[in-house]
Every structure is written in structure tokens, then in C-alpha cells.
N, C-alpha and C. Protein backbone atom coordinates (compact mmCIF):
# COMPACT_ATOMS: atom_id res chain seq x y z
N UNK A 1 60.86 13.67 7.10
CA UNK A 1 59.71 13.74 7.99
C UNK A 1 58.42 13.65 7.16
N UNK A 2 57.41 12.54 7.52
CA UNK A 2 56.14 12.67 7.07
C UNK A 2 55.09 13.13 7.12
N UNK A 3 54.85 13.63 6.13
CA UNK A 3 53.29 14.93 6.64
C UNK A 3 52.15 13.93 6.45
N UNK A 4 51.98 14.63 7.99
CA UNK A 4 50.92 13.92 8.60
C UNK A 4 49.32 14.21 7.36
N UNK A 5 48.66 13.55 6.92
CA UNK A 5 47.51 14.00 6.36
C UNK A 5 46.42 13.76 7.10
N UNK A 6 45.53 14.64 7.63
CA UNK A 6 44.00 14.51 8.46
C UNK A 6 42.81 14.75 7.45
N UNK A 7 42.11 13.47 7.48
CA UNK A 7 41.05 13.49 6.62
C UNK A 7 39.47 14.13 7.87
N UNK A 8 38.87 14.88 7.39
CA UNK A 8 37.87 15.41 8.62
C UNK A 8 37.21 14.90 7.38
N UNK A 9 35.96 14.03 7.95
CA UNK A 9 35.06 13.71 7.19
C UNK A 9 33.48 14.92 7.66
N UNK A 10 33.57 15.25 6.65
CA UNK A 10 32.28 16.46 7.07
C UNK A 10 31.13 15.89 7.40
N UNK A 11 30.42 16.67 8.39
CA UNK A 11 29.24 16.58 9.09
C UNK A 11 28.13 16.44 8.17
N UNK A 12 27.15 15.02 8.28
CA UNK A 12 26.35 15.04 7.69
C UNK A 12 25.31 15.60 7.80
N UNK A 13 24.21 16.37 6.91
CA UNK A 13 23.45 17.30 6.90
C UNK A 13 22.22 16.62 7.53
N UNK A 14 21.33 17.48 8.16
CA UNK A 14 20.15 17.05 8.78
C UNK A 14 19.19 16.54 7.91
N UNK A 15 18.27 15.96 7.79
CA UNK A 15 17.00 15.53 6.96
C UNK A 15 16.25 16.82 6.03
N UNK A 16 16.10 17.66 7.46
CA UNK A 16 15.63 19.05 6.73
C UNK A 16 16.15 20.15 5.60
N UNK A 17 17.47 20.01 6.29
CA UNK A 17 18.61 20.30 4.98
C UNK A 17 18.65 19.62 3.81
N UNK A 18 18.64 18.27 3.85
CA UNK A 18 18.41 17.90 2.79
C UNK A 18 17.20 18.16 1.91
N UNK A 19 16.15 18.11 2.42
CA UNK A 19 14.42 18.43 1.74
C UNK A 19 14.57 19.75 1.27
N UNK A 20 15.32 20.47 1.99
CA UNK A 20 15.28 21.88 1.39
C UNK A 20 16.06 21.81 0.25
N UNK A 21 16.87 21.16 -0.19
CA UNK A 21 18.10 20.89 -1.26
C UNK A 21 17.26 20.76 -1.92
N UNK A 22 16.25 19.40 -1.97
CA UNK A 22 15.33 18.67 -3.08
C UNK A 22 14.14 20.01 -3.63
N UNK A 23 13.84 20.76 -2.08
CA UNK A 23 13.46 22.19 -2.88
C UNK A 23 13.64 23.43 -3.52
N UNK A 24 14.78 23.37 -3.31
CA UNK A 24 15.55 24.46 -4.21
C UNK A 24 16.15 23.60 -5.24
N UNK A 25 16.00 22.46 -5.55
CA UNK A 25 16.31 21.62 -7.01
C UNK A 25 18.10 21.73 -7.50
N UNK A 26 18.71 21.64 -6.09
CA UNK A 26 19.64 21.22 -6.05
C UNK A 26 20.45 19.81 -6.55
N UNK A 27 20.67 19.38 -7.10
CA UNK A 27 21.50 17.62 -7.72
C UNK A 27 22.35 17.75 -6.32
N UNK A 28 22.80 18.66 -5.41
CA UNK A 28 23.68 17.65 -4.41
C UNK A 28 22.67 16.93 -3.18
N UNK A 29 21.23 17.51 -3.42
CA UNK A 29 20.32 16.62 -2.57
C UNK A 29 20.20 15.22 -2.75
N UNK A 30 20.98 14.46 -3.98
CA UNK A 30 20.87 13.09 -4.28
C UNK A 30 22.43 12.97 -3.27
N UNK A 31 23.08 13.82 -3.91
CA UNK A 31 24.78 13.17 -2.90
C UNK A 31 24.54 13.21 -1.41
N UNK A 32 23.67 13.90 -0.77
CA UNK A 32 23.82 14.19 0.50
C UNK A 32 23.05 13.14 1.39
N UNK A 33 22.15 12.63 0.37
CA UNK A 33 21.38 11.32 0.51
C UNK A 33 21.76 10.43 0.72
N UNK A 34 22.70 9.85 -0.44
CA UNK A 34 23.52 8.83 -0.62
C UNK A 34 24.18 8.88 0.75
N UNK A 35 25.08 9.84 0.84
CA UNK A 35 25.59 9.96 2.07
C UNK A 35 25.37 9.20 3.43
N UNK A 36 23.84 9.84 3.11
CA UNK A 36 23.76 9.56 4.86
C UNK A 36 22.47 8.15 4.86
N UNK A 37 22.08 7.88 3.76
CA UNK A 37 20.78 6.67 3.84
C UNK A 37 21.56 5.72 3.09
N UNK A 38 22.44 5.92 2.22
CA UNK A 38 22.94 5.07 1.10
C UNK A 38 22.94 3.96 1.35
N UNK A 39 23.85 3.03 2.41
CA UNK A 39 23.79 2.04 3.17
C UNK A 39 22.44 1.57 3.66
N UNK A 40 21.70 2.11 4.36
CA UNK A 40 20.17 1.83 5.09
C UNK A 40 19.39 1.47 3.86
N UNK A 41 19.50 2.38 2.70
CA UNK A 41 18.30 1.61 1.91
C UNK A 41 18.86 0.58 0.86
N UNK A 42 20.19 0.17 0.62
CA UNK A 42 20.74 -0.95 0.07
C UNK A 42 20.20 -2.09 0.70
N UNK A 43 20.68 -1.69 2.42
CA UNK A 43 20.24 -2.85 3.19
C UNK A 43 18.44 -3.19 3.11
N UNK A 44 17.88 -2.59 3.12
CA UNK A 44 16.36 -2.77 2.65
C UNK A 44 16.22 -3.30 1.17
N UNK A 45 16.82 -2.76 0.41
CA UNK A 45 16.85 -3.38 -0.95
C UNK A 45 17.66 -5.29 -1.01
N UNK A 46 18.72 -5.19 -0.60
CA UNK A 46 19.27 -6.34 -0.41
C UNK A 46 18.46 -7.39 0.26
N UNK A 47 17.30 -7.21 1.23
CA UNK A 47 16.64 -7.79 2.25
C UNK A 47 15.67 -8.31 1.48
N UNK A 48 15.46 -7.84 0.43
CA UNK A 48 14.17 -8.17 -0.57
C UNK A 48 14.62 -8.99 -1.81
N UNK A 49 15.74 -8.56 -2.11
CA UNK A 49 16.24 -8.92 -3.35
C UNK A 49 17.46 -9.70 -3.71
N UNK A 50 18.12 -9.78 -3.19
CA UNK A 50 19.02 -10.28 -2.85
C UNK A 50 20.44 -10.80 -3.76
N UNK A 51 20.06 -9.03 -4.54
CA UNK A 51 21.52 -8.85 -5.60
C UNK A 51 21.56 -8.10 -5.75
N UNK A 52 23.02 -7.98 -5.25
CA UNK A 52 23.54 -6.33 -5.07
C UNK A 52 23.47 -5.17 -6.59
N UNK A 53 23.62 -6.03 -8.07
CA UNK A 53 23.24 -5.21 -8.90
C UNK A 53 21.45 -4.78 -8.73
N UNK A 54 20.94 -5.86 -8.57
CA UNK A 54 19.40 -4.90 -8.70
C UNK A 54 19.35 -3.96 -7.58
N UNK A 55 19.77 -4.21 -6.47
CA UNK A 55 19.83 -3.15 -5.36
C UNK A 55 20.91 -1.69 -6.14
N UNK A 56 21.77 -2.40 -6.87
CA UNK A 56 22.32 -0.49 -7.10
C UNK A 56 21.07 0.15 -7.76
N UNK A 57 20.74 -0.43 -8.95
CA UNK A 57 19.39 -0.24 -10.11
C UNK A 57 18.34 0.51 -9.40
N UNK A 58 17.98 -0.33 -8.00
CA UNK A 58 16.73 0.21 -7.04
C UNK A 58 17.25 2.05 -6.12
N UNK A 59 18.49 1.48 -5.44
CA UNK A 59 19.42 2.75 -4.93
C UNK A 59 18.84 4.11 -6.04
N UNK A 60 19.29 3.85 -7.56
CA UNK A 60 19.14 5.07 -8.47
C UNK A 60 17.68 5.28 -8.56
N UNK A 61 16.47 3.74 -8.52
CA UNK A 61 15.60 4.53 -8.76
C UNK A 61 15.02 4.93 -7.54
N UNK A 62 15.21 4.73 -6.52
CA UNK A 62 14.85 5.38 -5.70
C UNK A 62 15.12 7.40 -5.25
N UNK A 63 16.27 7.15 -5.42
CA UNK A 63 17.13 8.97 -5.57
C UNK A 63 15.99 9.69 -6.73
N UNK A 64 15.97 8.92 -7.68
CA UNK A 64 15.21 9.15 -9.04
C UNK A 64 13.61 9.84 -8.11
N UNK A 65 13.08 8.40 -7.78
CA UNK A 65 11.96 8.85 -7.37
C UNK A 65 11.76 9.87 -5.95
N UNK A 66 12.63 9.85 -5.35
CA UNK A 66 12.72 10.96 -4.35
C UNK A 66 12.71 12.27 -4.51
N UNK A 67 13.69 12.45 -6.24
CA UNK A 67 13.87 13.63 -6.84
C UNK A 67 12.44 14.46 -7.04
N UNK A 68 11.85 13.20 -7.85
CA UNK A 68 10.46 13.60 -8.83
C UNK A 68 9.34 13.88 -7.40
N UNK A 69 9.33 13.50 -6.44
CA UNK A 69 8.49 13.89 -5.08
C UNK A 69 8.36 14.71 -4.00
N UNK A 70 9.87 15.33 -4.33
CA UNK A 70 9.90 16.59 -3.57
C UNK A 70 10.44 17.79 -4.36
N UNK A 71 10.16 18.53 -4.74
CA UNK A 71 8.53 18.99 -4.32
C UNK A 71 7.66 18.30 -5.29
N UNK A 72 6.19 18.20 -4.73
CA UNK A 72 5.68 19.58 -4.24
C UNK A 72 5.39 18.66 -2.24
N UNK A 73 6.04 16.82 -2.26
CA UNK A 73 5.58 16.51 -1.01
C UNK A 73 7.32 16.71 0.04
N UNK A 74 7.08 17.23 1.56
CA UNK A 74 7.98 17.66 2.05
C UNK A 74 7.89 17.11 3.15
N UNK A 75 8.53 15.75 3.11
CA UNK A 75 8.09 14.52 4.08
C UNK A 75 8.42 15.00 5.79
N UNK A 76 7.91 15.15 6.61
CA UNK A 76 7.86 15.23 8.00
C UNK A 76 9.42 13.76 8.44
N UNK A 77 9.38 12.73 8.20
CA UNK A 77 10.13 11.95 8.59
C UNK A 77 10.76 11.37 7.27
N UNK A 78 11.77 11.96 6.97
CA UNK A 78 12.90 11.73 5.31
C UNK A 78 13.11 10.27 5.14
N UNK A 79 13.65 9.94 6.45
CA UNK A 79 14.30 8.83 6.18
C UNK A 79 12.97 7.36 5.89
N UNK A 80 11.70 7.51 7.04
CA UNK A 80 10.42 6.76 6.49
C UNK A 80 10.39 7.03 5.37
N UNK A 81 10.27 8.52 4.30
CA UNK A 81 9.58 8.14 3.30
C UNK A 81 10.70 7.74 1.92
N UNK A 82 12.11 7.86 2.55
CA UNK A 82 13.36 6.93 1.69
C UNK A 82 12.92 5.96 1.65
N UNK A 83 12.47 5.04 3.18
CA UNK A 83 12.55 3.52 3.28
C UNK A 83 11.33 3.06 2.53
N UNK A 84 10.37 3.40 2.35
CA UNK A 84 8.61 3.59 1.68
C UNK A 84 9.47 3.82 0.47
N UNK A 85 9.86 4.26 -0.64
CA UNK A 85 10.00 4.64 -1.77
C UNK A 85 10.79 3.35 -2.50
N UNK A 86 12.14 2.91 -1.22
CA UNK A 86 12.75 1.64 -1.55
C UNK A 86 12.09 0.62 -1.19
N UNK A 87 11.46 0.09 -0.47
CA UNK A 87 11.01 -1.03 -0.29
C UNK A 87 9.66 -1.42 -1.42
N UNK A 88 9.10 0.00 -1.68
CA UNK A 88 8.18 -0.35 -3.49
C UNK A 88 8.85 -0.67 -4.50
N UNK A 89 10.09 0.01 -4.42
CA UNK A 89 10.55 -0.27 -5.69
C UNK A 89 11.00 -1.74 -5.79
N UNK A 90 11.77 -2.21 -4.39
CA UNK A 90 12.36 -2.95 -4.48
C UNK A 90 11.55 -4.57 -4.50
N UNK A 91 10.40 -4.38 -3.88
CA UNK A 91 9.02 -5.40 -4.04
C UNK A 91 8.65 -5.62 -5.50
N UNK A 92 8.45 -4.35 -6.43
CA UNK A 92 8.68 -4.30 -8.00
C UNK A 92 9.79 -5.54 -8.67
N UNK A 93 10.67 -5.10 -7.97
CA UNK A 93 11.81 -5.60 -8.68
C UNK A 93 12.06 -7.07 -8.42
N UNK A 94 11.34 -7.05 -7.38
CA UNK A 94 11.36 -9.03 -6.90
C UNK A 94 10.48 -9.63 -7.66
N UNK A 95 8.70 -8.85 -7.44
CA UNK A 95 8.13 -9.62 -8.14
C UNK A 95 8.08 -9.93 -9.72
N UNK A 96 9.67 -8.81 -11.01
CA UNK A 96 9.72 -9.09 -11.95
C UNK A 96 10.43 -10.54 -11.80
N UNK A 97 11.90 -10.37 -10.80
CA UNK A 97 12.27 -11.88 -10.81
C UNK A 97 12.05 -12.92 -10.52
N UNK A 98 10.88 -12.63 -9.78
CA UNK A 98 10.02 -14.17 -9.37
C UNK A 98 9.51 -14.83 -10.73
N UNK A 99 8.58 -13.51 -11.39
CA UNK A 99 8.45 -13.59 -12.51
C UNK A 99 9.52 -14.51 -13.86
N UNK A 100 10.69 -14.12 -13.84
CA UNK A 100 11.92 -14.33 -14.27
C UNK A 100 12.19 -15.69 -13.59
N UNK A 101 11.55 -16.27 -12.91
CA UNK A 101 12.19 -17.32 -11.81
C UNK A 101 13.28 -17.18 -11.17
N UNK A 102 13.88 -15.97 -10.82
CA UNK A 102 14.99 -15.67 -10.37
C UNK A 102 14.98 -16.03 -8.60
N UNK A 103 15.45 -16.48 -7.88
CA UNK A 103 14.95 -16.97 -6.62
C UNK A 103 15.35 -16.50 -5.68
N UNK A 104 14.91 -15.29 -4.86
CA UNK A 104 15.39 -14.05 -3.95
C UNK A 104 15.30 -14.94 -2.78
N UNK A 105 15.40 -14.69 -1.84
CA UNK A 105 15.74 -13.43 -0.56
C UNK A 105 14.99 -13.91 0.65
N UNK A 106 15.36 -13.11 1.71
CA UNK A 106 14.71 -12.86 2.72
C UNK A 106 13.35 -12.83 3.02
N UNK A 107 12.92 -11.87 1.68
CA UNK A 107 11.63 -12.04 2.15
C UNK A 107 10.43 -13.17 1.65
N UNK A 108 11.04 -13.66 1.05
CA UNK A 108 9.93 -14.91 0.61
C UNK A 108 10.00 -16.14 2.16
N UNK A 109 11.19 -16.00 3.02
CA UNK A 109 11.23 -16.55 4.35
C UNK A 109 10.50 -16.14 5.24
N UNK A 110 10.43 -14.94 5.44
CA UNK A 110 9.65 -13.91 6.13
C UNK A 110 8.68 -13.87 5.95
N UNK A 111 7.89 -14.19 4.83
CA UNK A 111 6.73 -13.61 4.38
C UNK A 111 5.96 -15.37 4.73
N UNK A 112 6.60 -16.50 4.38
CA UNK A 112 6.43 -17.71 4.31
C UNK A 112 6.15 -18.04 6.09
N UNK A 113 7.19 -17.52 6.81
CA UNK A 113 6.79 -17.35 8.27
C UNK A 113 4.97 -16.99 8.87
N UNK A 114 4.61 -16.13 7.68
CA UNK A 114 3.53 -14.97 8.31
C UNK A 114 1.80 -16.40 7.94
N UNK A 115 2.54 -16.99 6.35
CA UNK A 115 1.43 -17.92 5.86
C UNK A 115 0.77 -18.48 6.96
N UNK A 116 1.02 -19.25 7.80
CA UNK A 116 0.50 -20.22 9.00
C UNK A 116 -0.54 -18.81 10.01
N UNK A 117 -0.45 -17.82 9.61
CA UNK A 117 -1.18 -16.64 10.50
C UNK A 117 -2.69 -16.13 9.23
N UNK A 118 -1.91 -15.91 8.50
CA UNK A 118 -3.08 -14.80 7.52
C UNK A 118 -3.51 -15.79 7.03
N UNK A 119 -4.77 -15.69 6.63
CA UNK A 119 -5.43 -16.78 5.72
C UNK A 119 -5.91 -15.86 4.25
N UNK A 120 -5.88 -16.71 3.24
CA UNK A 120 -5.19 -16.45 2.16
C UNK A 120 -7.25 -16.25 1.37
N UNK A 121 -8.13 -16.94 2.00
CA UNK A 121 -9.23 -16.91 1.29
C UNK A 121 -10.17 -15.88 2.01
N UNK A 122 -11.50 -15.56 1.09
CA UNK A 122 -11.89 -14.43 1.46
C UNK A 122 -11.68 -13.18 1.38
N UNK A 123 -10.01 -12.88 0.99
CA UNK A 123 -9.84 -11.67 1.09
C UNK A 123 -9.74 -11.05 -0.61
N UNK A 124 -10.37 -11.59 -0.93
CA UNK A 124 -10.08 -11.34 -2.94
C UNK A 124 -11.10 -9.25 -2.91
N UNK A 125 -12.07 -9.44 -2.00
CA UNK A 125 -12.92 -7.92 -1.73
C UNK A 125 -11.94 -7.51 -1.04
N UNK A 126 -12.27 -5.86 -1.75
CA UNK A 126 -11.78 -4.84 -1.00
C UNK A 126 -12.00 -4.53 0.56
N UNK A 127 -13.11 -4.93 0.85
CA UNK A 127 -13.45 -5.29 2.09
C UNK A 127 -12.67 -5.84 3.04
N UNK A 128 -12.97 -7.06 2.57
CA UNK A 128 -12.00 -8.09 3.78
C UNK A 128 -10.59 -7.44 3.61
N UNK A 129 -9.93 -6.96 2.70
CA UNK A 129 -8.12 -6.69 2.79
C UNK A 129 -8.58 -5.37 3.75
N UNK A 130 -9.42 -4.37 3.29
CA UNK A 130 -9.14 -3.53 4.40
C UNK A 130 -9.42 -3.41 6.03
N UNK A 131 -10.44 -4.71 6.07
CA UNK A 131 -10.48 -4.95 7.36
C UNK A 131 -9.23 -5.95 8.33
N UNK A 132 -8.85 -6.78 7.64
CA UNK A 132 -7.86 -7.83 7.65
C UNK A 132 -6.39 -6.15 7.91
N UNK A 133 -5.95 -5.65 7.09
CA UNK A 133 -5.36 -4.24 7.31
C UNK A 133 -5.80 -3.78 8.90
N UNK A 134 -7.15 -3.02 9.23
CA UNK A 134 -6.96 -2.56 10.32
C UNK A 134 -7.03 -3.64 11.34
N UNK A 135 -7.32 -4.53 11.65
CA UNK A 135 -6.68 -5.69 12.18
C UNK A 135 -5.46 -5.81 12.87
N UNK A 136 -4.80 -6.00 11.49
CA UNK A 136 -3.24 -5.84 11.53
C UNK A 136 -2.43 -4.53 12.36
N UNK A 137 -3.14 -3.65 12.33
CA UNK A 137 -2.55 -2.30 12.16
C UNK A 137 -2.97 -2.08 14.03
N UNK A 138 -4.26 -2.64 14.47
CA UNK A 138 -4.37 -2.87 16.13
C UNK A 138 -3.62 -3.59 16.29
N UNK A 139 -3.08 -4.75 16.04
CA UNK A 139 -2.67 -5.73 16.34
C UNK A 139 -0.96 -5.43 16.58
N UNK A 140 -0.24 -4.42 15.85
CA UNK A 140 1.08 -4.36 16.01
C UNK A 140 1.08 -3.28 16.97
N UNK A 141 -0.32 -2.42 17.15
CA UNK A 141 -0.16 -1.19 17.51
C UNK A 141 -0.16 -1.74 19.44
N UNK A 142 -0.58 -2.99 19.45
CA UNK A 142 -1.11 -3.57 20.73
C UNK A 142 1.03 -4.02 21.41
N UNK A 143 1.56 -4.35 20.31
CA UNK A 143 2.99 -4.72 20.65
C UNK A 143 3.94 -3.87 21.51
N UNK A 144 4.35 -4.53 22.72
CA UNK A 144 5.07 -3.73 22.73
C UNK A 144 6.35 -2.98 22.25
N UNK A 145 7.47 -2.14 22.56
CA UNK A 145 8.27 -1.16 21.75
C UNK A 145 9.07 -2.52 21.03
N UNK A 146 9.80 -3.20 21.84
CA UNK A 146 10.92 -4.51 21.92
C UNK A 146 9.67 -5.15 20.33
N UNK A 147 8.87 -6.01 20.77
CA UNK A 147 7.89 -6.23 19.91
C UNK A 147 7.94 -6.15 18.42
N UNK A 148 7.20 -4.40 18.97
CA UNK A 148 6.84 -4.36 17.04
C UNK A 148 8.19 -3.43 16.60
N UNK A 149 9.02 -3.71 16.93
CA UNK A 149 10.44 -3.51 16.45
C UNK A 149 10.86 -4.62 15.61
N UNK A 150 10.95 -6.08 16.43
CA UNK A 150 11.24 -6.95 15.99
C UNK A 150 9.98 -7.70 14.43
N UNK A 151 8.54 -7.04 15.09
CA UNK A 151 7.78 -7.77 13.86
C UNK A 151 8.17 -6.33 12.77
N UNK A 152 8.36 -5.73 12.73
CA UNK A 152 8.68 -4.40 11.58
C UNK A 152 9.41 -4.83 10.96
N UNK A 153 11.01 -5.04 11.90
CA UNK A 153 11.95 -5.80 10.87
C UNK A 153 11.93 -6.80 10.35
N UNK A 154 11.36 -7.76 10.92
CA UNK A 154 11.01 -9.02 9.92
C UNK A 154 10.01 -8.92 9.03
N UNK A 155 9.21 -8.29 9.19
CA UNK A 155 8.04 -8.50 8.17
C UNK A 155 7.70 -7.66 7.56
N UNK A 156 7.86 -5.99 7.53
CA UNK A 156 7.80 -4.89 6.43
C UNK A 156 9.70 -4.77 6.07
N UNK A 157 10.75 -4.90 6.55
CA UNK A 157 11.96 -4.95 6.26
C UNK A 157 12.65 -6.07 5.57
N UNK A 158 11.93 -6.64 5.90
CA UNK A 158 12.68 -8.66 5.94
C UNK A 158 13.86 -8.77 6.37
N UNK A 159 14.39 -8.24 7.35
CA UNK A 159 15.70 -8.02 8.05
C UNK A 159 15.99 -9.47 8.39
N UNK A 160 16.95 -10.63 8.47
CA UNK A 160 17.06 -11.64 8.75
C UNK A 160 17.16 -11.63 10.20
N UNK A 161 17.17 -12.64 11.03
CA UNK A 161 16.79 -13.08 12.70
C UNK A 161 18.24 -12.35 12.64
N UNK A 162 19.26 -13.01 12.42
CA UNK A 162 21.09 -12.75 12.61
C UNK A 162 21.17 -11.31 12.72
N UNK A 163 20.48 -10.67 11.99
CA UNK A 163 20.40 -9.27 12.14
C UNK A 163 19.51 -8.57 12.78
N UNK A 164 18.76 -8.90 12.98
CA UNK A 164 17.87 -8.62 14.20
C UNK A 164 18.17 -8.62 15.58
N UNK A 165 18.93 -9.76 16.12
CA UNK A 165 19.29 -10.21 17.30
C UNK A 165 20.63 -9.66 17.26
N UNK A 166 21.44 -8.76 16.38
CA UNK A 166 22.30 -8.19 16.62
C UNK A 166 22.06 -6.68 17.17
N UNK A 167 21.19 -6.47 16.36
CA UNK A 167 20.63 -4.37 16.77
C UNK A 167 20.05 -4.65 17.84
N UNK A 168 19.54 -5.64 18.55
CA UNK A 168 19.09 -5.86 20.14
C UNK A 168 19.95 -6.35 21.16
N UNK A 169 20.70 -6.98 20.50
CA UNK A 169 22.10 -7.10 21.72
C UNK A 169 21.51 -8.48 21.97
N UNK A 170 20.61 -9.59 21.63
CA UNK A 170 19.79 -10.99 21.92
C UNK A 170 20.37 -11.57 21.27
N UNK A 171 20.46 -12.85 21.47
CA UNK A 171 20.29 -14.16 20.67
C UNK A 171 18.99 -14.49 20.07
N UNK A 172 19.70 -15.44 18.95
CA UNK A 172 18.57 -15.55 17.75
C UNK A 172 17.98 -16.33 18.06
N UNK A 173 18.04 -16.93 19.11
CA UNK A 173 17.13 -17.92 19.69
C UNK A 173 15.78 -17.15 20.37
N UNK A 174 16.42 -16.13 21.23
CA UNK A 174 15.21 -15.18 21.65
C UNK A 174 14.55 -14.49 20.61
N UNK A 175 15.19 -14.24 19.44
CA UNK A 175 14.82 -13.60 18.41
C UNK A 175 13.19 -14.34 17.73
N UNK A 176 13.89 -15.28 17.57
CA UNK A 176 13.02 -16.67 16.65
C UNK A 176 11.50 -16.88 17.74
N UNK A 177 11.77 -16.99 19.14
CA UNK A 177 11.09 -17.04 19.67
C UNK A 177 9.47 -16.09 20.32
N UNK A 178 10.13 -14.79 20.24
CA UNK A 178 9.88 -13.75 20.37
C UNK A 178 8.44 -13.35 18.80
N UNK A 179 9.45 -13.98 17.95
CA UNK A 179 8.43 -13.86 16.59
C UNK A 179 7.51 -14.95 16.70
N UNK A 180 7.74 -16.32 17.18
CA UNK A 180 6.82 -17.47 16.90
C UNK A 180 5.67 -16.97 18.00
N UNK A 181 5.76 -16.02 18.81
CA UNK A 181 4.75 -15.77 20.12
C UNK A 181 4.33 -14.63 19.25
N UNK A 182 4.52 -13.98 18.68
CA UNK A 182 3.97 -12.70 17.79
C UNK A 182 3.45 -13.20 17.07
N UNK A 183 3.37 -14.26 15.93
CA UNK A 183 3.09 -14.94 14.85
C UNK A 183 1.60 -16.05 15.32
N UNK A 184 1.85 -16.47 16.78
CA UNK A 184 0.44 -17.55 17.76
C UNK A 184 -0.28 -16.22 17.99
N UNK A 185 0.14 -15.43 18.51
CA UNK A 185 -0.86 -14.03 19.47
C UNK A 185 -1.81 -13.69 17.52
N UNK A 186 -0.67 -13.54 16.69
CA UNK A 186 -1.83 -12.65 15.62
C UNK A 186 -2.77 -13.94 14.84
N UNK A 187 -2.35 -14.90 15.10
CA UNK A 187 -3.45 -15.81 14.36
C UNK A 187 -4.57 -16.13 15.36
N UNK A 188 -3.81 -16.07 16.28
CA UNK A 188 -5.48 -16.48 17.82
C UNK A 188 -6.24 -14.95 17.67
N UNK A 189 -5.74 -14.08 17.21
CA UNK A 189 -6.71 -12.73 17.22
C UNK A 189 -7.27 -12.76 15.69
N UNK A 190 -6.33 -13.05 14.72
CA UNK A 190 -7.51 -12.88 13.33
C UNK A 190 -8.65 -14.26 13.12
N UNK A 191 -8.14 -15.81 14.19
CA UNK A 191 -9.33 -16.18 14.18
C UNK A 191 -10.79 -16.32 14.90
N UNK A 192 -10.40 -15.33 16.16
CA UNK A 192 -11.08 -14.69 16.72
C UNK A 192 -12.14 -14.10 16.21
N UNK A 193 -11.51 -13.23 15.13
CA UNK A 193 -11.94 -12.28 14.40
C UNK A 193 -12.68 -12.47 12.69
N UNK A 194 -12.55 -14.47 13.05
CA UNK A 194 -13.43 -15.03 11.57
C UNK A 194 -12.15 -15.02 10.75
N UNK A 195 -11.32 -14.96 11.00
CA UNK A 195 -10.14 -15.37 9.76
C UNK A 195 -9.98 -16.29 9.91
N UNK A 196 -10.44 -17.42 9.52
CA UNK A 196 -10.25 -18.85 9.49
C UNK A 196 -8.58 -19.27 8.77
N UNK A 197 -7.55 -19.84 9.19
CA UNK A 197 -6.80 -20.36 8.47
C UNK A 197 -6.83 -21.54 7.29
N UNK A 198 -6.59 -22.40 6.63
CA UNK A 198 -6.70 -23.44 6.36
C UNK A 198 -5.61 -23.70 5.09
């Protein structure tokens, strides 16, 4: 007779539990992490970079830098300031291989999408980027939920359409479409607003 073996995979710890780990300077606040974001911020790393070794490299320095930030900061939303910690690092790490000529990812598609909207002159002052910024920042805030879901993931995530139109239950046709009407709406408002394209 075969004994039966039951694996109970234990309950993953809340966000807060974890922050408190990182404050009492616990090392299982990196395992409990891994745990439960491990996957989510690969996939953010992968979205940028688009090799799974620099994404492990980014994974550690991210844990790394999460370590060194809490304390004395005790983030209100864990998992935002995981995805904020990986997506710097992991922008770092692209623009060494661009550097490198190494030829990534997602987001140079994504970002190449946005060119035909932002205009690239003028903004060299601190000025114009921070106005061009709150701009931006009405402009997604004007989207609706469906919306700036979809411009988030494409354009601060670089989540590909295929994956996009999967976490919505859509086709990538609605997907694609949905962005090219997000992408006309923000260039008819920044040239509204004297952002000339060209």
C-alpha cells in the first residue's frame, strides 16, 4: 500500500508581514518575497530586457535594493514599490545593453509606439519635461479604469498586446486598437497644448 504524501503549500504572508520582516532585519523577508512577487517582477524585468540571465541579476538586485530601503522607508503599497525598484533597475540594465548593442525587448516596441505622440524637441529644460510630465499624468488620469490599465501595461510595464489581451479576456485586435485611440487622443491633447510633433 502507498503512502499517500500531501504537500500543503503554506499560506503566503501579507505585504505587511513581510515589511515588518525587512524591519526587524530578518533574511527570510527576501524568501517571502521571492515567494510571492518572484514571478511578477521577472515578468517586468523580462518585458524590458529580454534575458532571462539579466532578469535573475535584476531579481537579486532588486531583493538587494529592497533590503537596503526598508528601513528606514515602509512602503504603504509593497508590491508598487517592488515593481518601481525593478523596472529602474531593469531600464539600467537595458540601457547598458543598448549600450553593448545588445538588442532587447518589448520595450523599445512600446516605447517606439509612443514616438508618433511625444515630440522629442524642446524638451532638453527642465521645464518643458516637467510640464510635458503633468500633461501626461492628466492625461492618463482622464482614462478610463479598462484604459489606463491597458496604457500602464504597455507603456510603464512594456507588457506585450498577447499579454495584455489575455489579463482582459479581449482580443489583440481590440487590444492594438484601444492603444492606437489612446496614442491619437494623447497627441491631439499635447498638440493642443504646443507640443508640436515633427
Amino acid at each position: 500500500m502507498k503512502e499517500k504524501i500531501e504537500t500543503v503549500e503554506k499560506e503566503l504572508l501579507t505585504d505587511e508581514e513581510i515589511v515588518e520582516l525587512y524591519w526587524q532585519r530578518q533574511e527570510r523577508a527576501i524568501k517571502e518575497t521571492d515567494r510571492k512577487y518572484g514571478n511578477y517582477l521577472h515578468t517586468i524585468a523580462y518585458n524590458i530586457i529580454h534575458d532571462n540571465l539579466d532578469c535573475e541579476e535584476c531579481l537579486n538586485d532588486t531583493y538587494m535594493g529592497t533590503w537596503e530601503r526598508i528601513p528606514p522607508a515602509r512602503p504603504n503599497m509593497f508590491r508598487a514599490f517592488l515593481s518601481n525598484i525593478m523596472r529602474n533597475i531593469a531600464l539600467d540594465r537595458f540601457r547598458k545593453n543598448r549600450a553593448s548593442r545588445r538588442i532587447p525587448s518589448e520595450l523599445v516596441t512600446s516605447l517606439e509606439e509612443l514616438d508618433e505622440c511625444i515630440p522629442t524637441q524642446s524638451l532638453e529644460t527642465e521645464y518643458f519635461i516637467k510640464e510635458l510630465g503633468r500633461l501626461l499624468n492628466g492625461f492618463i488620469g482622464s482614462l478610463t479604469s479598462r484604459e489606463e490599465f491597458v496604457f500602464v501595461c504597455r507603456y510603464y510595464y512594456s507588457d506585450k498586446i498577447s499579454e495584455i489581451a489575455k489579463l482582459l479576456g479581449m482580443s489583440e485586435k481590440t487590444v492594438s486598437r484601444d492603444l492606437a485611440e489612446i496614442r491619437k487622443n494623447l497627441r491631439e491633447l499635447l498638440e493642443k497644448e504646443g507640443y508640436k510633433y515633427e
